[in-house]
C-alpha atoms as a PDB file:
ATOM      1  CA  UNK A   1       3.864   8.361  20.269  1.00  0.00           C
ATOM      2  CA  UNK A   2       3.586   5.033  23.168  1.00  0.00           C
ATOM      3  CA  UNK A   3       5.122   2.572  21.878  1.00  0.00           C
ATOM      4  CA  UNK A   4       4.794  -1.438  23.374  1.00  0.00           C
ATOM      5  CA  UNK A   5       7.829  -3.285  23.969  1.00  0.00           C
ATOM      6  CA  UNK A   6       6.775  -7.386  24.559  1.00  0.00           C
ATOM      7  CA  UNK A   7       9.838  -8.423  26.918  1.00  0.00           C
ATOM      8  CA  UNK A   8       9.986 -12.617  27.221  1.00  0.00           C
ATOM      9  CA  UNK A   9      13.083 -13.680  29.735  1.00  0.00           C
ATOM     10  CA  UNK A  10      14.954 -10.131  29.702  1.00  0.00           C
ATOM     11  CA  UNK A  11      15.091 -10.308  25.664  1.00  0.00           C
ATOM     12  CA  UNK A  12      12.790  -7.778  23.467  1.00  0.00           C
ATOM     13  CA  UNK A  13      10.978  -9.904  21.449  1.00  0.00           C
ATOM     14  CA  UNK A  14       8.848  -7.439  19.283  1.00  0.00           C
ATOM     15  CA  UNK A  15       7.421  -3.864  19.226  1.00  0.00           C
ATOM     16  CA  UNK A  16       3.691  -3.056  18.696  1.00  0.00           C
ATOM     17  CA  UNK A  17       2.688   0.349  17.762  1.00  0.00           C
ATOM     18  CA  UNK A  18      -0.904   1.382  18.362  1.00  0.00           C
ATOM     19  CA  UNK A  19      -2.238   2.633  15.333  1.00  0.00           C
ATOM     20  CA  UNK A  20      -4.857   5.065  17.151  1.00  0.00           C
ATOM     21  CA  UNK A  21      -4.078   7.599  19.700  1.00  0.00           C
ATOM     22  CA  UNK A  22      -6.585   7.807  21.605  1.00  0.00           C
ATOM     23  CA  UNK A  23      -6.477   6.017  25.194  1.00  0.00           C
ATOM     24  CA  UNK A  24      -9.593   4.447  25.464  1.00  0.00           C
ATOM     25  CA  UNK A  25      -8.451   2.852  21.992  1.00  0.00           C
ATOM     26  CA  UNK A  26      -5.225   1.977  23.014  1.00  0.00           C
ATOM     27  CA  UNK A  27      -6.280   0.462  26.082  1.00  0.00           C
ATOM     28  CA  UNK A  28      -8.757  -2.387  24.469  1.00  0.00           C
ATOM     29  CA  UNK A  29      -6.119  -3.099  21.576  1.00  0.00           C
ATOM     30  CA  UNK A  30      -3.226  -3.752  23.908  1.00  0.00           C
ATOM     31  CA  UNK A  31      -5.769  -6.034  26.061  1.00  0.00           C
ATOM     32  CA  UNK A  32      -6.245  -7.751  23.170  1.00  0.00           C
ATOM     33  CA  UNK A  33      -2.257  -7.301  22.181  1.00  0.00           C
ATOM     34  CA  UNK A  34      -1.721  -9.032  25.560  1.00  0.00           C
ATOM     35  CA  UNK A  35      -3.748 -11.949  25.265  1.00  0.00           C
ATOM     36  CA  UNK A  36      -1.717 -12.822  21.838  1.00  0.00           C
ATOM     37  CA  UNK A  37       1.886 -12.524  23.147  1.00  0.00           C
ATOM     38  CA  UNK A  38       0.878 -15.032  25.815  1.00  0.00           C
ATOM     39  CA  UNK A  39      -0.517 -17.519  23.788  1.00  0.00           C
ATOM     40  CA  UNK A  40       2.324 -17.242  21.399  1.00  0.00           C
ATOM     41  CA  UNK A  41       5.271 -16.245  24.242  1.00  0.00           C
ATOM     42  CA  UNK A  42       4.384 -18.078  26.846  1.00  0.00           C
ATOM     43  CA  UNK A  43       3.568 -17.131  30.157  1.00  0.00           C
ATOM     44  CA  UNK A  44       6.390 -15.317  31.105  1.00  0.00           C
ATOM     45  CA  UNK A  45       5.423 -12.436  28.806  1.00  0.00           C
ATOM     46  CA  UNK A  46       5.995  -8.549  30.156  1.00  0.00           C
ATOM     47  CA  UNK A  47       4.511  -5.478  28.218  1.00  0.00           C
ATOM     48  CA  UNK A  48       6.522  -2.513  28.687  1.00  0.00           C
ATOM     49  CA  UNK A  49       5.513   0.627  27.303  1.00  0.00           C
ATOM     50  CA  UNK A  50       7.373   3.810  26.307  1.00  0.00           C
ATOM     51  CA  UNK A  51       7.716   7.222  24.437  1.00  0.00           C
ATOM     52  CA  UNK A  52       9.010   7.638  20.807  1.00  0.00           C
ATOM     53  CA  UNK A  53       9.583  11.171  20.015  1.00  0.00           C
END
């Protein structure tokens, strides 16, 4: 499973876990993730994703 770490100054803020699996569908919700964090982080908002087995 990807899971999406949202990273604001070095500090883990939340994780978002994509409730689909496929790509295409992963891609257009963590657009859409993206545009959310910054409006509610800041700019300084990194997405970092990662493997959960």
């Amino acid at each position: 499973m990807i899971v999406y770490d949202i990273v604001v100054n070095g500090e883990i803020k939340e994780t978002i876990k994509p409730r689909k699996n496929r790509l295409k569908e992963i891609y257009a919700y963590m657009l859409e993730q993206s545009k959310l964090m910054k409006v509610k982080y800041g700019e300084n908002v990194k997405i970092k994703g990662r493997m959960v087995y």
